[in-house]
Protein backbone atom coordinates (compact mmCIF):
# COMPACT_ATOMS: atom_id res chain seq x y z
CA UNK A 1 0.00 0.00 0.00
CA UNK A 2 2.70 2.33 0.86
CA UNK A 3 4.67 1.50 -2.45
CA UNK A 4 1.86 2.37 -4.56
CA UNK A 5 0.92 5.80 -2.69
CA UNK A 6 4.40 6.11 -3.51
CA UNK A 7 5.02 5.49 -7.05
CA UNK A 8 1.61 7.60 -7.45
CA UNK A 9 3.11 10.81 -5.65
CA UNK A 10 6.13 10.40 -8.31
CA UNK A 11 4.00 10.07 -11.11
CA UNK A 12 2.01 13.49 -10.65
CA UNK A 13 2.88 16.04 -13.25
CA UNK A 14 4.51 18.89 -12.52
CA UNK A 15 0.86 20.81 -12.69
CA UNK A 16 -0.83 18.43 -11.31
CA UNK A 17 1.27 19.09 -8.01
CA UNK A 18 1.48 22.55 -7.90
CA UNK A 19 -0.53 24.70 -5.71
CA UNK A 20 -2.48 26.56 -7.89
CA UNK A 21 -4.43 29.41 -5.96
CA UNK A 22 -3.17 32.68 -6.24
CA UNK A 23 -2.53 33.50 -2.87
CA UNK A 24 0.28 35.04 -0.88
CA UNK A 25 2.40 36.99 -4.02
CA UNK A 26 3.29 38.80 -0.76
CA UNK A 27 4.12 37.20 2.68
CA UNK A 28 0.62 37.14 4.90
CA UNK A 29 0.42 38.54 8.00
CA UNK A 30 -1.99 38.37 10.62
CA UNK A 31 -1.84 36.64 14.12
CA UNK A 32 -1.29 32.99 15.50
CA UNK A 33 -2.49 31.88 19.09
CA UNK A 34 0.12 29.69 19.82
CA UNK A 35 3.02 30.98 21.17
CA UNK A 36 0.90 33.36 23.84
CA UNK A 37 -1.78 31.05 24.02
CA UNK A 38 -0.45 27.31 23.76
CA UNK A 39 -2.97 24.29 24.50
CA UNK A 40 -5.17 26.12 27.13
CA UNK A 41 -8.57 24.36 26.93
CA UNK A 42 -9.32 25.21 29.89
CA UNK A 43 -12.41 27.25 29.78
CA UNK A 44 -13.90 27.08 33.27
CA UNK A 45 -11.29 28.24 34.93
CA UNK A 46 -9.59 30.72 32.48
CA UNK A 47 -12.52 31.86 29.82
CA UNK A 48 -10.61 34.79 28.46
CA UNK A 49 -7.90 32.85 27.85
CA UNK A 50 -8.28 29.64 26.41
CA UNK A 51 -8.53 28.25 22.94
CA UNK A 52 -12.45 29.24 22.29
CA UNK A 53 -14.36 30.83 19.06
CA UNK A 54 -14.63 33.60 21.98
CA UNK A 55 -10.86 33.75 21.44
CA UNK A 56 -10.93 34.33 18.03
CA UNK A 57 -13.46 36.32 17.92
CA UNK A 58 -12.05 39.12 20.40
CA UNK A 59 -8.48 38.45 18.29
CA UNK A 60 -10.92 39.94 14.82
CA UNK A 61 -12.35 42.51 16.52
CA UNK A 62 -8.95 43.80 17.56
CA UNK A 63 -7.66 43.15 14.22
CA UNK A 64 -10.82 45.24 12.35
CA UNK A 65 -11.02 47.88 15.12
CA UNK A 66 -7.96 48.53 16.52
CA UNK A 67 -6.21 49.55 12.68
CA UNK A 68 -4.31 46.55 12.35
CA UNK A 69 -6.45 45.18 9.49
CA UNK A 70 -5.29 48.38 7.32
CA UNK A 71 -1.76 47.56 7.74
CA UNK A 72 -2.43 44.22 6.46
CA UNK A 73 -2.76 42.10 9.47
CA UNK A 74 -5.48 40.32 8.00
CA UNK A 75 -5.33 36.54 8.89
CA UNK A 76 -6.31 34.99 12.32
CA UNK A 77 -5.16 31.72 12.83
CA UNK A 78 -6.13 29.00 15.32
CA UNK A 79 -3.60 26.59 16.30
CA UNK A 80 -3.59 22.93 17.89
CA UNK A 81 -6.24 22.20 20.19
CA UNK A 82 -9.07 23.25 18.43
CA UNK A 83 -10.66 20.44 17.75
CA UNK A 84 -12.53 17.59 19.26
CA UNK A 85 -11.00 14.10 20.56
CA UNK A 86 -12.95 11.99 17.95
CA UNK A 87 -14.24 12.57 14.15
CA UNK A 88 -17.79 12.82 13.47
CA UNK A 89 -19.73 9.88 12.11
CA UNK A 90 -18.72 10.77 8.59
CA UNK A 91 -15.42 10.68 9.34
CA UNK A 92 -14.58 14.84 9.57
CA UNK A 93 -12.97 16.62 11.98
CA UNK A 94 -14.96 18.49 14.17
CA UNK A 95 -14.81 21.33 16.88
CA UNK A 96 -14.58 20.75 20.19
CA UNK A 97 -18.12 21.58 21.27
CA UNK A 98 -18.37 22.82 24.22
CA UNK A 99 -15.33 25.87 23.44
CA UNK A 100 -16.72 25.84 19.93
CA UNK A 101 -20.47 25.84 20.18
CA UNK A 102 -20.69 27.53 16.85
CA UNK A 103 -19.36 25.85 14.86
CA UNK A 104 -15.79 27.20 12.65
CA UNK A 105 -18.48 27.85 9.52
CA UNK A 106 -19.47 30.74 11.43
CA UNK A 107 -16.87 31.87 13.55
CA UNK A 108 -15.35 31.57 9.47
CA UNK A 109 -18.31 34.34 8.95
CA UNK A 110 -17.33 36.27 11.66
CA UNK A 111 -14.06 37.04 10.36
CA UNK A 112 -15.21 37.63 6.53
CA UNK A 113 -18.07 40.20 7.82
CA UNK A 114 -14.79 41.85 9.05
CA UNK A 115 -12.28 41.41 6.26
CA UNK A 116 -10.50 39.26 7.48
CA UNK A 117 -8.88 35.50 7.06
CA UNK A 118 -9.66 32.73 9.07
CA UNK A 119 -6.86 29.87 9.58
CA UNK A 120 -6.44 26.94 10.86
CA UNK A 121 -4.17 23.98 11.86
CA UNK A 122 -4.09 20.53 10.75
CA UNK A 123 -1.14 17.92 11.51
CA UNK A 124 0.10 15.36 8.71
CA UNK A 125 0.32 12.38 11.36
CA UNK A 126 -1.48 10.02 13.40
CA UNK A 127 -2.02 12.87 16.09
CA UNK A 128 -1.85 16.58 16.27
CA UNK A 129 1.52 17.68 18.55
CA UNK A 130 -1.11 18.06 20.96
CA UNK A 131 -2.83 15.12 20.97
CA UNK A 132 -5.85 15.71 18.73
CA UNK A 133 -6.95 14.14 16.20
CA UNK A 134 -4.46 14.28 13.34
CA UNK A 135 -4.57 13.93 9.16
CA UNK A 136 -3.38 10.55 7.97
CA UNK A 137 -3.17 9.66 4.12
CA UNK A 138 -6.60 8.08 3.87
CA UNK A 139 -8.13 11.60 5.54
CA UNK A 140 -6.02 14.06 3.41
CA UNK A 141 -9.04 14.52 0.87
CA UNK A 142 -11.61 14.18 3.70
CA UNK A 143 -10.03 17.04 5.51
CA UNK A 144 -9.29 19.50 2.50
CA UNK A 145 -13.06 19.46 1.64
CA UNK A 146 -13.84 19.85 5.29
CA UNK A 147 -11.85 23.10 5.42
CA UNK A 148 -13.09 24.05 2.31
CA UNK A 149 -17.06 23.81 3.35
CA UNK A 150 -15.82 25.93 6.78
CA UNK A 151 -14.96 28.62 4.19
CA UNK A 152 -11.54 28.21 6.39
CA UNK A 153 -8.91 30.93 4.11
CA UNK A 154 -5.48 29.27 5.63
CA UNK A 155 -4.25 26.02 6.35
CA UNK A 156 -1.20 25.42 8.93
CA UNK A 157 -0.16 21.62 8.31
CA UNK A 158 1.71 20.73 11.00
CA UNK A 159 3.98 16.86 10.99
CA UNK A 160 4.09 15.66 14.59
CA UNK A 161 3.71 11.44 14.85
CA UNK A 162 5.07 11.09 11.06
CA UNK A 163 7.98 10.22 9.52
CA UNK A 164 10.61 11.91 6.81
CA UNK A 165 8.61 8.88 4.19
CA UNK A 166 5.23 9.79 5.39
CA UNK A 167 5.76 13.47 5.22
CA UNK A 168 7.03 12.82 1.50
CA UNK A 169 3.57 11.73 0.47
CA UNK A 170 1.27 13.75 2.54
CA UNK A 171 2.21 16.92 2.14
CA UNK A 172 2.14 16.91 -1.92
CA UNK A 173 -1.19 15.07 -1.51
CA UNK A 174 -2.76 18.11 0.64
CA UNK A 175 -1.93 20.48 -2.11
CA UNK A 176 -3.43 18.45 -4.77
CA UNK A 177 -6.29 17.87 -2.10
CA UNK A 178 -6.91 21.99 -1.76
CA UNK A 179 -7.02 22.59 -5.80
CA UNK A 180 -9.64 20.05 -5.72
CA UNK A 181 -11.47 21.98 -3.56
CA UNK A 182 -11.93 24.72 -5.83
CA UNK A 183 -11.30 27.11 -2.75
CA UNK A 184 -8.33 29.21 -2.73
CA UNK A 185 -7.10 27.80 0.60
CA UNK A 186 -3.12 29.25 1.43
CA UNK A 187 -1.36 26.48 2.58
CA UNK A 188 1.43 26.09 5.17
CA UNK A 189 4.09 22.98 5.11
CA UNK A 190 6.10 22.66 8.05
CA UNK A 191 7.92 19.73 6.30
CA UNK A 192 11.69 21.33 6.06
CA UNK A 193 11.00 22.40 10.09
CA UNK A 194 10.97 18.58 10.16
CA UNK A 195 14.12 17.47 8.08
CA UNK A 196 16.22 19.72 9.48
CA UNK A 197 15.57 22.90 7.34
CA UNK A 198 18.39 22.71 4.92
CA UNK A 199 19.25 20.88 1.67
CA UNK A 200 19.74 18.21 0.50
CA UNK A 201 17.24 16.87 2.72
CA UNK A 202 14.97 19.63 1.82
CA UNK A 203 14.15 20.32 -1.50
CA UNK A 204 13.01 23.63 -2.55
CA UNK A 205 12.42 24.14 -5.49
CA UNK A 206 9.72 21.18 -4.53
CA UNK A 207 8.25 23.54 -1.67
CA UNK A 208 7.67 26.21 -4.14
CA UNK A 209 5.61 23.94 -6.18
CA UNK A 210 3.17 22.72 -4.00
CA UNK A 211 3.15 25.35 -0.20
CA UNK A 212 2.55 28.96 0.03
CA UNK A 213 4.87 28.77 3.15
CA UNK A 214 6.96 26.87 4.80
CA UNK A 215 8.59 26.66 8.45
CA UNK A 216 12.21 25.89 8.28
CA UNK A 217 12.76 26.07 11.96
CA UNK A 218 11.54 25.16 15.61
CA UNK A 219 8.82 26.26 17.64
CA UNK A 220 9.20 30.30 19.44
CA UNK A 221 9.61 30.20 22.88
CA UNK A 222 8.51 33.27 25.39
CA UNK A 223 12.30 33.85 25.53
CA UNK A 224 14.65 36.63 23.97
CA UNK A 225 17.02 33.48 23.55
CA UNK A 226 14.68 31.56 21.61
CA UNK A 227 13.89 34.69 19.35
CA UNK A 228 17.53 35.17 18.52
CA UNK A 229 18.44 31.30 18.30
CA UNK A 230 15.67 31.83 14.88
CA UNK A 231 17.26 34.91 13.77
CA UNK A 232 20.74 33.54 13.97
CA UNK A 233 19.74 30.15 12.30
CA UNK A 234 18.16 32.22 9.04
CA UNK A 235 21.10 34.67 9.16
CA UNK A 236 23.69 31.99 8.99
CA UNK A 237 21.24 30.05 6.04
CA UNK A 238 20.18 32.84 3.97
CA UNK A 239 21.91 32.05 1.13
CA UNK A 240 19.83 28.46 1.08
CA UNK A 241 17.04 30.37 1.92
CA UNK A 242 16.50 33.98 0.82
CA UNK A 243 16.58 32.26 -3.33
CA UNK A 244 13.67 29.81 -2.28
CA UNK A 245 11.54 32.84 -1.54
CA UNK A 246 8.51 34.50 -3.80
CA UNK A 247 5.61 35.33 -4.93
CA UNK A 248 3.11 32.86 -3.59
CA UNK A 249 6.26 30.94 -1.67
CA UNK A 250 8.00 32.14 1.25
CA UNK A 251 9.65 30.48 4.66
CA UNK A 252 8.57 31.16 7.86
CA UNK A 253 10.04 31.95 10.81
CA UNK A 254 7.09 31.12 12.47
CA UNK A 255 6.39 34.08 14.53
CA UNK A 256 9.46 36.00 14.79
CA UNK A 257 8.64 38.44 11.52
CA UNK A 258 4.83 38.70 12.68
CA UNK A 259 4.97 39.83 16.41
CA UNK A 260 8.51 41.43 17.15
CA UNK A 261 10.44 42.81 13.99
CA UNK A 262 8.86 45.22 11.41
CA UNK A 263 11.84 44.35 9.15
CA UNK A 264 14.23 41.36 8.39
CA UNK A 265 14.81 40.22 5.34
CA UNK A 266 13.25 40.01 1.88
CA UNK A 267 11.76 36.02 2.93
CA UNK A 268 10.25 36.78 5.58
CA UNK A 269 6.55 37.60 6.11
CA UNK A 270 6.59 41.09 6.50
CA UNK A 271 4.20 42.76 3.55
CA UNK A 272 0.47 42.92 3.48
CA UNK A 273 -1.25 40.42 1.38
């Protein structure tokens, strides 16, 4: 079973593969809940804080209201945890219910009566890094449509409890997955962040061809260190990485251009979409 998912990956055309939606000729920028926010699901005890449409919500109204949307901070972009412990009965990921009670369709709305971008996370494994439900092979086309029918504008595909093999199919599946959507979904690999960032394990010139985006690099921390350890890792690489950038392809420093530096370097995500 493996070999043939396999030999079919290789035999996709070059169009075939290639993520063909039109989004991101410039770098998006918005905001992420994880690195502030983590896994809280904890809802009883800390409402304002944990990882609830309420979040979200109060995140877009900031976002519309505040003047950030007019600088181009127009995505909002839920992270792990979202979702309920089990699928559905037809096999789709859902909310979690009771932090979710409306549903990401209209919390989807919410945003787009506001101008703004919803995202949201996904994980190319067995499990999501936190424990959630994740995207295997068999659910790749399952999920894309899912996201689609959420109107969901972003998708953050994340690769904990895979492997370098696994990784190599699934993540060219997804893309093929999102055309087939007919949705212009932007789509975000962290493959390289997986296989160590560089070549020749990472290849490129592949990335361009089927993510908008890409993480190179480990998780922020809520540490100066942990900031600099990024910038320091894309300084010393930038002549890997700084020719892999574009129009509609970019890496990611995950949240290190977004939240505290106005400008680095041509690659990062720093312009308005």
């Amino acid at each position: 079973m493996i070999l043939a998912v396999v030999v079919c990956v290789l035999a996709f055309s070059k169009a075939a593969v290639a993520l063909d939606n039109g989004l991101m000729r410039t770098p998006p920028m918005g905001w992420l809940a994880w690195e502030r926010f983590r896994c809280d699901i904890d809802c009883d005890n800390d409402p304002k804080n944990c990882i609830s449409e309420n979040l979200f919500r109060d995140m877009a109204d900031r976002l519309a209201e505040d003047g950030w949307k007019e600088l181009g901070y127009v995505y909002v972009n839920i992270d792990d945890c979202w979702s309920s412990m089990d699928r559905d009965n037809n096999g789709r990921l859902q909310p979690d219910p009771k932090r979710f009670p409306g549903g990401i369709a209209n919390l989807a709305r919410y945003l787009h009566d506001r101008g703004l971008k919803l995202g949201i996370y996904g994980d190319l494994g067995t499990h999501t890094c936190g424990g959630y439900p994740g995207t295997t092979l068999d659910k790749i086309q399952t999920d894309a449509q899912t996201f689609a029918d959420w109107g969901v504008d972003m998708l953050k595909l994340d690769g904990c409890y895979s492997n370098a093999s696994y990784q190599e199919q699934g993540y060219p599946l997804m893309t093929k997955a999102l055309n087939a959507t007919g949705r212009p979904i932007g789509y975000s690999c962290s493959w390289p962040a997986y296989q160590g960032g560089l070549p020749p394990k990472v290849n490129y010139t592949l990335l361009g061809e089927i993510c908008n985006l890409w993480r190179n690099y480990g998780d922020i921390q809520d540490s100066w260190d942990s900031v600099l350890n990024i910038i320091d890792w894309f300084f010393d690489n930038q002549d890997v990485l700084q020719p892999a950038a574009g129009p509609g392809r970019w890496n990611d420093p995950d949240m290190v251009s977004q939240e505290h530096f106005t400008l680095m370097c041509e690659s990062d995500s720093i312009i308005p979409d």
